[in-house]
Protein backbone atom coordinates (compact mmCIF):
# COMPACT_ATOMS: atom_id res chain seq x y z
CA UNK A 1 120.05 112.43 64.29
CA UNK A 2 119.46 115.29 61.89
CA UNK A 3 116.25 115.49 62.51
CA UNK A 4 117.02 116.72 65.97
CA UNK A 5 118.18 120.21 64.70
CA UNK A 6 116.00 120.25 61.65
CA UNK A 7 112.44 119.65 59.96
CA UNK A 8 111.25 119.08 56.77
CA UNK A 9 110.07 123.14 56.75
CA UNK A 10 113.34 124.33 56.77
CA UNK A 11 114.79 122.25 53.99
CA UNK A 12 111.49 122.38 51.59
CA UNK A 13 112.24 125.89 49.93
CA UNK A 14 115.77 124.78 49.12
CA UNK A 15 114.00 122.84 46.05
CA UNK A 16 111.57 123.03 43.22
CA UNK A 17 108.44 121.69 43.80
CA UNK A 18 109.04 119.33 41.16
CA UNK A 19 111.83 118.15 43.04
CA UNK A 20 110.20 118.04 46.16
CA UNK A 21 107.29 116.11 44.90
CA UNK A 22 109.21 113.36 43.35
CA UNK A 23 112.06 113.45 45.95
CA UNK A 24 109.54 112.72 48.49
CA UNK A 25 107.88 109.72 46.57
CA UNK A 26 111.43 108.48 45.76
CA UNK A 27 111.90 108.61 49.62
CA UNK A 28 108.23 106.77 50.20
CA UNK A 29 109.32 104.29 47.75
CA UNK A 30 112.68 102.97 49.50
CA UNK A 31 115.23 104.19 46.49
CA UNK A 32 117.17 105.51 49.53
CA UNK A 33 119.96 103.70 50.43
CA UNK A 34 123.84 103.50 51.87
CA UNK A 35 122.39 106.46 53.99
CA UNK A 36 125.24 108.46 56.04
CA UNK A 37 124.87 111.78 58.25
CA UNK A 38 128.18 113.07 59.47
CA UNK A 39 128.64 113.52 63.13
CA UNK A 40 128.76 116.98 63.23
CA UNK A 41 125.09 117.09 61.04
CA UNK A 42 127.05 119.11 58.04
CA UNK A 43 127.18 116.34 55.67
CA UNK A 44 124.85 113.80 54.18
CA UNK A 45 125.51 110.60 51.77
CA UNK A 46 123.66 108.37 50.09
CA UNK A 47 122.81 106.53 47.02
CA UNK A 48 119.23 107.02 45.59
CA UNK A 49 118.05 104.55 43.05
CA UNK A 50 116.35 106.23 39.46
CA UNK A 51 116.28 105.77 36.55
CA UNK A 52 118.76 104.56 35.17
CA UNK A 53 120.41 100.54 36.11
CA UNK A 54 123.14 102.03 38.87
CA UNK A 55 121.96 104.66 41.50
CA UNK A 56 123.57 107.94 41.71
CA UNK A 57 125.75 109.35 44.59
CA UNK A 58 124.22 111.90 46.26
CA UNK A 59 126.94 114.34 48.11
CA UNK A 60 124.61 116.97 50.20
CA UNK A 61 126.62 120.01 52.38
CA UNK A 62 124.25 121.59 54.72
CA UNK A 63 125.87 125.28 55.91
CA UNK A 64 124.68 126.56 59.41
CA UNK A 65 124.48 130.78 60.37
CA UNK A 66 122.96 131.68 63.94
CA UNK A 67 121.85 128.12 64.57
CA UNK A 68 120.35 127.95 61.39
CA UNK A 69 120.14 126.20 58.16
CA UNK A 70 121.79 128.74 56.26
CA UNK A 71 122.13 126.49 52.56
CA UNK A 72 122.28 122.96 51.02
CA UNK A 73 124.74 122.00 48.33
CA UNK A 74 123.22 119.07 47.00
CA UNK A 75 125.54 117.92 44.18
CA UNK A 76 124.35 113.75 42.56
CA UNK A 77 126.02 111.98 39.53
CA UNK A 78 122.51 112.71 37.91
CA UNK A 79 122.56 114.51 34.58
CA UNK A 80 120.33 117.79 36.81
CA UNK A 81 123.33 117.47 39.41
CA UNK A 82 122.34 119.67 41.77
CA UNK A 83 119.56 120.08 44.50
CA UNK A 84 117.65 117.58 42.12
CA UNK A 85 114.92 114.70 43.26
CA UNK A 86 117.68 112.54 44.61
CA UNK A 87 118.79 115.29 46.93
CA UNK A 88 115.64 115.88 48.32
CA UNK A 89 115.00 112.09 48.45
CA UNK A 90 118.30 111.70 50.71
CA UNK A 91 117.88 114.38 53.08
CA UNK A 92 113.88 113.81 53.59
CA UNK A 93 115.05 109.74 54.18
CA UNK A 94 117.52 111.43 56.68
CA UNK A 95 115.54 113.46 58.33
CA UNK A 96 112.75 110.35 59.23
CA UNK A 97 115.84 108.10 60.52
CA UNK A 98 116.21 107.72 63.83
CA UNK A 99 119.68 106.67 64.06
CA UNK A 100 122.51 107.95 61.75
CA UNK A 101 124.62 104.61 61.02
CA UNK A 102 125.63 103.49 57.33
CA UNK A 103 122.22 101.78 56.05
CA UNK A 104 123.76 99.08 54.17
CA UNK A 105 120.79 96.67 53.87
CA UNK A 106 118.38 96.18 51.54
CA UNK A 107 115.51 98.97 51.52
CA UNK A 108 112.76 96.00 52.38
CA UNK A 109 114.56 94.92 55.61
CA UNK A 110 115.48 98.02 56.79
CA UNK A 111 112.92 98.36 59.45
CA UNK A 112 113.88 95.26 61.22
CA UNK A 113 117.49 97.28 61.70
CA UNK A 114 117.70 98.13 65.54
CA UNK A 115 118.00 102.27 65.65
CA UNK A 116 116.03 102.25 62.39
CA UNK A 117 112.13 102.78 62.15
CA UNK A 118 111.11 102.68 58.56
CA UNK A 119 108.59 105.45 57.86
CA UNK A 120 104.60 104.43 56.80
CA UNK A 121 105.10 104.67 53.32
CA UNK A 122 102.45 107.02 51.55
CA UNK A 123 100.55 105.85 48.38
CA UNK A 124 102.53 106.47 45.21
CA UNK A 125 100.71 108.48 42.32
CA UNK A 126 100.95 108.17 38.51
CA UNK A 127 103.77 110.49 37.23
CA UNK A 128 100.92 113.02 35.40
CA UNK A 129 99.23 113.11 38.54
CA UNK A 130 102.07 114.04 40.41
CA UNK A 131 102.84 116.80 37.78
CA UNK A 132 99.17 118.24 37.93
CA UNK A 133 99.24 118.35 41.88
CA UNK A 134 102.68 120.09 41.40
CA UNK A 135 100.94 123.12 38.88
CA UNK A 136 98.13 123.46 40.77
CA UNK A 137 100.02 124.04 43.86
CA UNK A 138 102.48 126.75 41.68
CA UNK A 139 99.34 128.81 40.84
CA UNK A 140 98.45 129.94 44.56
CA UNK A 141 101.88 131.36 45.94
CA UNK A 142 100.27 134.92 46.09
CA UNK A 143 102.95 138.05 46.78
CA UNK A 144 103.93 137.85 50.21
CA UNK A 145 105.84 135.19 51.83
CA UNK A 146 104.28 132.42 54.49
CA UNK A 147 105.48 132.31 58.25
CA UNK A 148 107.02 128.76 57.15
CA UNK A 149 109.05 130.48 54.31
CA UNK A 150 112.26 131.61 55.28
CA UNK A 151 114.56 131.83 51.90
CA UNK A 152 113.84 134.74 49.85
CA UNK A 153 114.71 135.59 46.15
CA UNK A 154 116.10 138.82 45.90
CA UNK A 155 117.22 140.23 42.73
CA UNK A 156 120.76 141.82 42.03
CA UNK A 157 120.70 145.28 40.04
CA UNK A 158 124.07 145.86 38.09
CA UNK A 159 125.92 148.10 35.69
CA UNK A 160 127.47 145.61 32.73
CA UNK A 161 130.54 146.87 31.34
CA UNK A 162 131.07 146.57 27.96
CA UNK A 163 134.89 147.73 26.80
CA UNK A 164 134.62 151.13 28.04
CA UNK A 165 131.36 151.86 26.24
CA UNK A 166 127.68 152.39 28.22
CA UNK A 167 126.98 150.18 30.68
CA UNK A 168 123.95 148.35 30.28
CA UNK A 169 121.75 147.53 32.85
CA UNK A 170 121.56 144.46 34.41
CA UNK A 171 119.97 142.02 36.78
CA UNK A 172 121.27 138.80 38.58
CA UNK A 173 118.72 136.23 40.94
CA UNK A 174 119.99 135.74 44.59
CA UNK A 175 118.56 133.24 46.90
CA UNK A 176 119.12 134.06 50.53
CA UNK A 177 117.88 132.67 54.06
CA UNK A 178 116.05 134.97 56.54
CA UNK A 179 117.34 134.67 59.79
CA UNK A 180 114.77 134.48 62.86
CA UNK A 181 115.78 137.73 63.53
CA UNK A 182 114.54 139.54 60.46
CA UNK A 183 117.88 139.68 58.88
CA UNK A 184 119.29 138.26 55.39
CA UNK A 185 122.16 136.23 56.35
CA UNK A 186 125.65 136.67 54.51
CA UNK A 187 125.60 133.74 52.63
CA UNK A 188 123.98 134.26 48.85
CA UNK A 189 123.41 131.44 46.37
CA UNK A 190 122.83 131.91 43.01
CA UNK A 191 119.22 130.99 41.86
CA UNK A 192 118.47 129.36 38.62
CA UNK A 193 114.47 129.78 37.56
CA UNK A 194 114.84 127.69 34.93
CA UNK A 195 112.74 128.00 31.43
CA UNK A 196 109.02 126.87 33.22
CA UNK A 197 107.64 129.19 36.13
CA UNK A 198 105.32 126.41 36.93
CA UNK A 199 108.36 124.55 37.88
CA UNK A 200 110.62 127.77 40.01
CA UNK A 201 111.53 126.80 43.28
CA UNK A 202 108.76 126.70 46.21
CA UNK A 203 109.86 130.74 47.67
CA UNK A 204 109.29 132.17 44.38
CA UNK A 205 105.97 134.36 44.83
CA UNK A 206 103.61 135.12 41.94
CA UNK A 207 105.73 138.56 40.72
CA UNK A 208 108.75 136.43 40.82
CA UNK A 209 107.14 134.04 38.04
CA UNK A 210 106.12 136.83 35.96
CA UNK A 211 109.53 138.23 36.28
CA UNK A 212 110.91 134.96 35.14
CA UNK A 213 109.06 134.67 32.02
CA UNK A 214 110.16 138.35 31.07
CA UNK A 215 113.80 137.20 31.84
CA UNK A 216 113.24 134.24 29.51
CA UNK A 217 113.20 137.33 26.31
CA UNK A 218 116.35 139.15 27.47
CA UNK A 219 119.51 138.83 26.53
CA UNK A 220 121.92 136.63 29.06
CA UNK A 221 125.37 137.41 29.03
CA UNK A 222 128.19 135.45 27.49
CA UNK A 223 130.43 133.51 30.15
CA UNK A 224 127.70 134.72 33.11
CA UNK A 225 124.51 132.65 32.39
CA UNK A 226 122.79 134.26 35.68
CA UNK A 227 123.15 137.66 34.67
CA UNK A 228 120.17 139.37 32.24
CA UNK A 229 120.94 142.30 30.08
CA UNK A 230 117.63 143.98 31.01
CA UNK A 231 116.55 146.48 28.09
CA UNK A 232 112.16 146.21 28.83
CA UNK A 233 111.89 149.18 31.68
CA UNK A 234 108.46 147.63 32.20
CA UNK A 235 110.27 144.75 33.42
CA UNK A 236 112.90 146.39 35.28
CA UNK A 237 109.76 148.34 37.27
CA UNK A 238 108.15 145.03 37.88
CA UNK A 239 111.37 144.03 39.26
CA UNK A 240 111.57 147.40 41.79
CA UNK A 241 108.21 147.09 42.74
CA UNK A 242 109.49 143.57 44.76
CA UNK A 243 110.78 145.17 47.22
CA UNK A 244 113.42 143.09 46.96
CA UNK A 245 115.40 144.65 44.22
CA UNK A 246 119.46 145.77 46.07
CA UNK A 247 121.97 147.77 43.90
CA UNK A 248 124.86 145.37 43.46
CA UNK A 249 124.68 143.52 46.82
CA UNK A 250 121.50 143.03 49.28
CA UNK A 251 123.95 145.09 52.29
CA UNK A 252 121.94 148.47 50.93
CA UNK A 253 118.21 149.24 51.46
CA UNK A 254 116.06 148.14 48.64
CA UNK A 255 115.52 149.95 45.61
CA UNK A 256 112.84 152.44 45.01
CA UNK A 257 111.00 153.62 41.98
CA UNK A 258 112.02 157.98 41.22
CA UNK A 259 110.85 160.64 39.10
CA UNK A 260 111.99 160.87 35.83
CA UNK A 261 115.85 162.71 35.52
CA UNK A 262 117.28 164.61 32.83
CA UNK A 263 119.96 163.73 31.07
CA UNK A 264 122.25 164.40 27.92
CA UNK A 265 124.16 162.15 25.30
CA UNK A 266 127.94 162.53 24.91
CA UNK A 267 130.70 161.14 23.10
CA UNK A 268 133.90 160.73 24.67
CA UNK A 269 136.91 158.65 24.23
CA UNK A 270 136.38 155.13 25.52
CA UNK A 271 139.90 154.27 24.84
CA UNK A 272 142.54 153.84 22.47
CA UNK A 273 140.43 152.09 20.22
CA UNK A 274 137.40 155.03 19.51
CA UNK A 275 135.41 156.80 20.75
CA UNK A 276 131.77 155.86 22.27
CA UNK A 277 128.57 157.24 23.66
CA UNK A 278 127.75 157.96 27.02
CA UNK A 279 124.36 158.94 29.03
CA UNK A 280 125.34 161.70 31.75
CA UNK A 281 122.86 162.49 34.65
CA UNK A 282 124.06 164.67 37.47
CA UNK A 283 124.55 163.19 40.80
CA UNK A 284 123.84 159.41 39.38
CA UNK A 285 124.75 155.89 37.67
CA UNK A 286 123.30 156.05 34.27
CA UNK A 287 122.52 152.46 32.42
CA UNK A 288 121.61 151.56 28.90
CA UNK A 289 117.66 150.21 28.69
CA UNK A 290 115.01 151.51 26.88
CA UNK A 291 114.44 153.95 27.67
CA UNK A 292 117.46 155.09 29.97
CA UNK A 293 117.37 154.33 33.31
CA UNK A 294 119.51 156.19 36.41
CA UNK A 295 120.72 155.05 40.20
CA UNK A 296 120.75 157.08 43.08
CA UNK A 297 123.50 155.08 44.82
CA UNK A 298 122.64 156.59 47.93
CA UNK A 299 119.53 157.05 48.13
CA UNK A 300 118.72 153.83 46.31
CA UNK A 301 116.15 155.54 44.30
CA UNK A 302 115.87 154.59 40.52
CA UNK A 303 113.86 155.78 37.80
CA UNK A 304 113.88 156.87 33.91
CA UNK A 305 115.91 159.19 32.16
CA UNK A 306 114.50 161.88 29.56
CA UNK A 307 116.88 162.41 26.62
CA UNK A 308 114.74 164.37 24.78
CA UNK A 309 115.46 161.69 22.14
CA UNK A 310 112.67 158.65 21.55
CA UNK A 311 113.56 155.80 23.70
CA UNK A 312 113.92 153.50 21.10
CA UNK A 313 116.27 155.70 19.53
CA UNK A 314 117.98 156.84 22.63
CA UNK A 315 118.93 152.98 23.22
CA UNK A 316 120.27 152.78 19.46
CA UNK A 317 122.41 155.82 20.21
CA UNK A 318 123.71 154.22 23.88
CA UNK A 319 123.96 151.11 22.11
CA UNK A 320 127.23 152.08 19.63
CA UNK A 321 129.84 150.27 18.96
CA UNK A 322 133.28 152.13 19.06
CA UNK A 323 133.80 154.61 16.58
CA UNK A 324 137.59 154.73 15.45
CA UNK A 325 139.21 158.53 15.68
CA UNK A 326 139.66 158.30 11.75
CA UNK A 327 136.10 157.31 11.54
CA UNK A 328 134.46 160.01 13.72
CA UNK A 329 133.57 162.21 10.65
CA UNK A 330 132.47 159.82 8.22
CA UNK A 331 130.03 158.14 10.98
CA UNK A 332 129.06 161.58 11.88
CA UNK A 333 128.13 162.60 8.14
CA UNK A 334 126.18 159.32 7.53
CA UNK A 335 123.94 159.26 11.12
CA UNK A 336 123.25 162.86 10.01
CA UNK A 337 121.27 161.47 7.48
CA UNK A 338 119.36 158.97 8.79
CA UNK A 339 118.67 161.03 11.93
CA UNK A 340 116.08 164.73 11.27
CA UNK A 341 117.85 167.94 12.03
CA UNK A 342 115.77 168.25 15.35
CA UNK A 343 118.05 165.20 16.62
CA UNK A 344 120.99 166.44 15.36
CA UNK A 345 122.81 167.49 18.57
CA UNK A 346 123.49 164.22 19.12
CA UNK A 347 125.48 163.59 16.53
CA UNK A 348 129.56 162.83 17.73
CA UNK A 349 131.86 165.70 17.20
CA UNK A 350 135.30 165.67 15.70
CA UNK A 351 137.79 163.67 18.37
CA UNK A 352 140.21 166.56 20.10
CA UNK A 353 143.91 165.63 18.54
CA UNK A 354 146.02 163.19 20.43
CA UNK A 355 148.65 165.31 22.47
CA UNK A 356 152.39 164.47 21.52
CA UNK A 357 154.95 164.00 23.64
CA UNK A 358 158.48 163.83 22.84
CA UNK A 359 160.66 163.42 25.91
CA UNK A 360 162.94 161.26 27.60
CA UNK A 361 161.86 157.88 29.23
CA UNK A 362 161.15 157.16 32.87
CA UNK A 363 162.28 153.55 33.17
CA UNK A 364 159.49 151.94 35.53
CA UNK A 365 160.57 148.55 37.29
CA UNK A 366 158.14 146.54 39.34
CA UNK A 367 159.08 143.77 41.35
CA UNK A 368 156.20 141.23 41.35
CA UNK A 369 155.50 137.98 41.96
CA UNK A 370 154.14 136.02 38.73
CA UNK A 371 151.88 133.42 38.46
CA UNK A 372 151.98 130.42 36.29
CA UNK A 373 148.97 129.98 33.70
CA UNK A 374 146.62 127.49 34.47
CA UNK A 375 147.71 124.48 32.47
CA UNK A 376 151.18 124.38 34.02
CA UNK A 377 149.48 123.30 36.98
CA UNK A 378 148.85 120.10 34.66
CA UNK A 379 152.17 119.11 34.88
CA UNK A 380 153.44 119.70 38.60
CA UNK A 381 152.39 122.28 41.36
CA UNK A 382 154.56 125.47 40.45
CA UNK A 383 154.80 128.03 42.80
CA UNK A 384 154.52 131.98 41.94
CA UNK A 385 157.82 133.22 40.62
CA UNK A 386 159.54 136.52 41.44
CA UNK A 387 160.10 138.65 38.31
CA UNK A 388 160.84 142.48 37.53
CA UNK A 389 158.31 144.17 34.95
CA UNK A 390 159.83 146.84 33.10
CA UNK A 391 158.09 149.49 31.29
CA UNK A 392 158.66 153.05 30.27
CA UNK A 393 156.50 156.30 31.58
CA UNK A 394 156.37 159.13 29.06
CA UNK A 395 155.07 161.48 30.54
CA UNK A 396 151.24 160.19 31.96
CA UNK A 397 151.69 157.56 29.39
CA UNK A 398 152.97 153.93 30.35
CA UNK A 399 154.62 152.06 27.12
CA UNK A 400 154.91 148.07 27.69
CA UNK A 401 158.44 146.32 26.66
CA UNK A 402 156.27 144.37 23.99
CA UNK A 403 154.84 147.54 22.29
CA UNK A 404 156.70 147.29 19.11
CA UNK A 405 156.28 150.91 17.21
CA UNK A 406 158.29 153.87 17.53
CA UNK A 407 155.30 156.06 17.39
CA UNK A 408 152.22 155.16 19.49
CA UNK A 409 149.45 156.03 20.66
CA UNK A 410 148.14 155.56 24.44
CA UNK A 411 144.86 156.56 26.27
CA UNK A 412 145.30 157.74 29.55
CA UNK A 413 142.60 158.98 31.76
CA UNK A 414 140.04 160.18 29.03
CA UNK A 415 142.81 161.56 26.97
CA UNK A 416 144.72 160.63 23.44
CA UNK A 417 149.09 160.89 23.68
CA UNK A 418 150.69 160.45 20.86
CA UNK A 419 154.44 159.13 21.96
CA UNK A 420 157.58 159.03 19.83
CA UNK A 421 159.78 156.73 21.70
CA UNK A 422 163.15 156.97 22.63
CA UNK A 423 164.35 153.66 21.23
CA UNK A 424 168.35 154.31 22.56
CA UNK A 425 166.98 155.31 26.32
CA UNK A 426 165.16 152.24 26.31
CA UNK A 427 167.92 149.99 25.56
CA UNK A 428 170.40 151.50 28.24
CA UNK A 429 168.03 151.13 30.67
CA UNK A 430 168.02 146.98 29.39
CA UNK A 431 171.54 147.43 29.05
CA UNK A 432 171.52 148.76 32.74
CA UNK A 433 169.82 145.80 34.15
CA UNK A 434 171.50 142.73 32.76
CA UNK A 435 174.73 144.60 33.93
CA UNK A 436 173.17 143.84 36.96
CA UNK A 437 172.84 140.14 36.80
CA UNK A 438 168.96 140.38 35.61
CA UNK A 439 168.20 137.35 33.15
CA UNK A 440 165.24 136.94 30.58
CA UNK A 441 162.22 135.30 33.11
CA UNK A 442 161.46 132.90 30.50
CA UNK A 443 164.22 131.20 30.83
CA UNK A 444 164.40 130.45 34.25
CA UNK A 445 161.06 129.77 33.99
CA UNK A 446 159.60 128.04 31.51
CA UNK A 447 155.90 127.90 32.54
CA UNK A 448 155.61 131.88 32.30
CA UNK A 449 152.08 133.19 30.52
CA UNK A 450 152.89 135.84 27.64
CA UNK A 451 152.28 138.94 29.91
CA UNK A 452 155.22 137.66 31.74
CA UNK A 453 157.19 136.85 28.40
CA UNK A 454 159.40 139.83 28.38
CA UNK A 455 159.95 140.09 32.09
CA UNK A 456 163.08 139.66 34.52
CA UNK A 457 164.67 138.00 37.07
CA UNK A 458 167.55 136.60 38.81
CA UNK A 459 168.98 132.90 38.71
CA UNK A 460 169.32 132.77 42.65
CA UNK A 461 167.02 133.68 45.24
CA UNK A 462 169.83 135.82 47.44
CA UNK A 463 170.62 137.80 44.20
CA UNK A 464 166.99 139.71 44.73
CA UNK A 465 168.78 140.98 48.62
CA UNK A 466 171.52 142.10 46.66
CA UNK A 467 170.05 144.04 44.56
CA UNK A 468 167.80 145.53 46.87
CA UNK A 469 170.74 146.06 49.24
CA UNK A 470 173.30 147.25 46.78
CA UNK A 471 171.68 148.92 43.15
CA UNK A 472 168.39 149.60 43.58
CA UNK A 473 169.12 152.82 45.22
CA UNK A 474 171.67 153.24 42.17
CA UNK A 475 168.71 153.07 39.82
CA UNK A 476 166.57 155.35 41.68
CA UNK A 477 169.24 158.21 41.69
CA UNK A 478 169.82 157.09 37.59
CA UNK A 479 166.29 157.87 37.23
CA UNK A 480 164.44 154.65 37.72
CA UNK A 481 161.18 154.46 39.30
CA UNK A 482 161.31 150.84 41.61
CA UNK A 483 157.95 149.32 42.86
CA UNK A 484 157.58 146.36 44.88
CA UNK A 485 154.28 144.74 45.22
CA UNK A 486 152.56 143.31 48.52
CA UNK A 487 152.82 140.04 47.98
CA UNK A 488 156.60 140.10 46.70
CA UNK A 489 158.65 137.99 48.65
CA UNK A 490 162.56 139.70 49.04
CA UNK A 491 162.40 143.01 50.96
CA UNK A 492 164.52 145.16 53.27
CA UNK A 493 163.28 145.96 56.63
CA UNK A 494 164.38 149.82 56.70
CA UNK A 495 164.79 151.39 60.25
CA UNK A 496 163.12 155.25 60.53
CA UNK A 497 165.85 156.08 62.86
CA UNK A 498 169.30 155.31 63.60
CA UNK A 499 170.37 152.54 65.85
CA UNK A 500 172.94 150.84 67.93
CA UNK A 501 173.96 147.26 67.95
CA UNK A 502 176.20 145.31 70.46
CA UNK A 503 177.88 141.90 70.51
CA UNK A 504 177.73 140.03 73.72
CA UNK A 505 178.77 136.74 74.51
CA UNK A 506 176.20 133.80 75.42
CA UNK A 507 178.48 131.06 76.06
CA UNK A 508 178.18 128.98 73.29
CA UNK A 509 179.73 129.13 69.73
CA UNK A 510 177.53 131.72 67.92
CA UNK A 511 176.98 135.48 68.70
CA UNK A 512 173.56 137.28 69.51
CA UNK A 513 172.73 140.91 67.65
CA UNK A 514 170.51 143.18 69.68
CA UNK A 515 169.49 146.51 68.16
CA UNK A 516 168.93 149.36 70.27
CA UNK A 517 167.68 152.50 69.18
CA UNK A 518 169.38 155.71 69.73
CA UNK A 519 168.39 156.88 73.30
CA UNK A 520 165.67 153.77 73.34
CA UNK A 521 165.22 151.07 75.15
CA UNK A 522 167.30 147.23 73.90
């Protein structure tokens, strides 16, 4: 019986209230049905009758730390889908069983069932009423959390990247269970407040629902619905002032509010693309807000940053888009007006010129295993597929086979090269490698994504020892530079010292081969 190992406290703060509520009057009501509880208490089925003519399947995966509930992955057919009413109606109907049998029969004869004893129903309450009791209940969580609450909301400060300009500064919600003793266990859920505060799951404290109607007017990010571009510093204090704010993961001591830092805007070269702004406080993270805002990573102190610059306008200025090298001046002559002399200093400064190279190529071969895209998996199950990825090193610069100019232009570690290839080097290094038996990857494989387009390999498996064996110590003293990764699956073993082998007979028609080392042991 699950009841055995659990109560109804330790499962309540996994859900909204709203949930809860009507879970629980779902449960009173007898919608529960085709109840199973695996034998090991980590699973629960059911079907739970609402509103619509067929009741939904309710799939519920309860996850144990320390003897503990640790989470519940409650996933239904219903259009909410997860941890909804019918989840709480199943697991509250499982914990009041007293056996754990398939309940096949009709909810009204269920307590003539021998190992069943059908709960006193409680009285069942208009739908507005229901919803009143729920708000009226929201309004008194207070700040600090209840003996009887054990899952916290923590909140998840991060820097988000956006293609090598600023990062901005943003915030993810974590819901994690507090172990008995005083620890956060390992395990972290994403939370989901949803648009109404009233309705925020039962360990969300009165901060928490302020928070979450200031999260409702930030920005979310594209792809990553649960993380909030936070640009309100008000906000972001509210959010410190928790006690429950972590810098990327909840393994660090809680945030604390600092004294305001200095700091100074710079332009620098982002990438090959332009150039960008960037916030630069000594000895800490700086992230895009308004105004600024820095991270002591050790420490775990945050606080503002003083630009000397309005915060408003020191956002703007964090807040550029890349400026292309041939556009540097022209952006720089126009900001110059809009901005008054006093603010000048900000303004970006000519780019430093790209530095040329003009040498020979390093040919650079990498022996990898590649990895079909996802839609060939539509068709069959293909397995990775060893390939060679050639490119050419100039210099600190790295030129891809499917770079098509002659003269390019690569960003490498804050710096511009300008490269003028050395189209005939290339294509005897090519040349060099089908010699050796090397075929176009695409057309031994035919499922290859278009990073892998231009790549190599061999038509047999045993041709990859060969060349290992035989010419890839050729191509190293021709000038080739030969990685092989991890995961790739042809290698030499290579002995550090010299060895000696004997051939003895054992009797039957094959021959053993024991190394020995010089002066060791067989």
């Amino acid at each position: 019986m699950l009841s055995i190992i659990l109560k109804q406290d330790d499962i309540v703060d996994f859900f909204s209230r709203s949930a809860w509520s009507k879970g629980s009057a779902y449960q009173a009501q007898g919608r529960v049905s085709a109840l199973e509880v695996s034998d090991d208490l980590t699973q629960v089925h059911a079907r739970v009758r609402g509103s619509e003519r067929t009741p939904y399947r309710v799939d519920i995966f309860l996850r144990y730390s320390h003897d503990e509930l640790d989470d519940i992955d409650g996933d239904c057919t219903c259009p909410v889908g997860y941890n909804c009413k019918h989840v709480a109606a199943a697991l509250i109907d499982a914990l009041r069983r007293k056996g754990t049998a398939v309940d096949a029969a009709p909810a009204s004869r269920q307590g003539t069932l021998p190992g069943f004893a059908r709960p006193q129903q409680a009285p069942v309450l208009l739908p507005e009423l229901n919803d009143w009791l729920e708000k009226v209940g929201g309004s008194i969580r207070g700040n600090d959390y209840p003996a009887d609450v054990s899952q916290r909301l923590l909140y998840c400060v991060q820097p988000h990247a956006r293609e090598g300009r600023m990062p901005h500064l943003a915030v993810s919600l974590l819901s994690v269970k507090l172990r008995k003793d005083g620890t956060l266990s390992d395990h972290v859920s994403r939370s989901n407040p949803g648009s109404d505060p009233d309705r925020a799951p039962a360990f969300y404290r009165d901060a928490d629902q302020d928070i979450v109607v200031g999260l409702s007017r930030e920005y979310q990010t594209y792809g990553h619905q649960d993380v909030y571009l936070i640009r309100s510093v008000g906000l972001f204090r509210q959010i410190v002032d928790t006690g429950r704010a972590y810098w990327r993961d909840h393994k660090r001591t809680p945030l604390q509010w600092g004294a305001i830092r200095e700091g100074r805007i710079e332009w620098r070269q982002a990438s090959k693309a332009g150039m960008a702004s960037h916030l630069v406080v000594e000895g800490a993270i700086a992230l895009d807000s308004e105004p600024p805002v820095y991270v002591e990573e050790a420490s775990g102190v945050v606080g503002t940053v003083e630009t000397g610059l309005p915060a408003r306008l020191a956002h703007r200025m964090l807040s550029a888009p890349l400026i292309p090298r041939a556009q540097v001046a022209e952006v720089a002559r126009r900001l110059g007006q809009k901005l008054p002399p006093v603010h000048h200093g900000v303004l970006p400064a000519p780019p430093v010129a790209a530095s040329a190279i003009d040498e020979n190529p390093t040919p650079v071969l990498r022996l990898m295993l590649a990895r079909p895209p996802a839609s060939a998996y539509y068709y069959s199950a293909i397995a990775p597929m060893p390939v060679a990825h050639l490119s050419f090193r100039y210099g600190p610069a790295e030129i891809e086979l499917s770079e098509k100019t002659t003269q390019v232009e690569v960003f490498h570690n804050g710096q511009v090269f300008a490269v003028s290839r050395r189209r005939a080097r290339e294509k005897e290094a090519l040349g060099r490698l089908a010699d050796l038996g090397f075929n176009a990857a695409i057309s031994v494989y035919p499922f290859l994504d278009a990073y892998h387009r231009l790549d190599l390999t061999f038509a047999e498996p045993y041709d990859w020892l060969d060349f290992l064996n035989l010419h890839a110590g050729e191509l190293r003293a021709q000038g080739f530079e030969i990685h092989v990764d991890d995961d790739f699956p042809y290698r030499l073993a290579e002995s550090a010292r010299a060895f000696d082998a004997e051939f003895e007979s054992s009797g039957i028609d094959w021959f053993e081969l024991a190394p020995v080392p010089a002066g060791g042991s067989r």
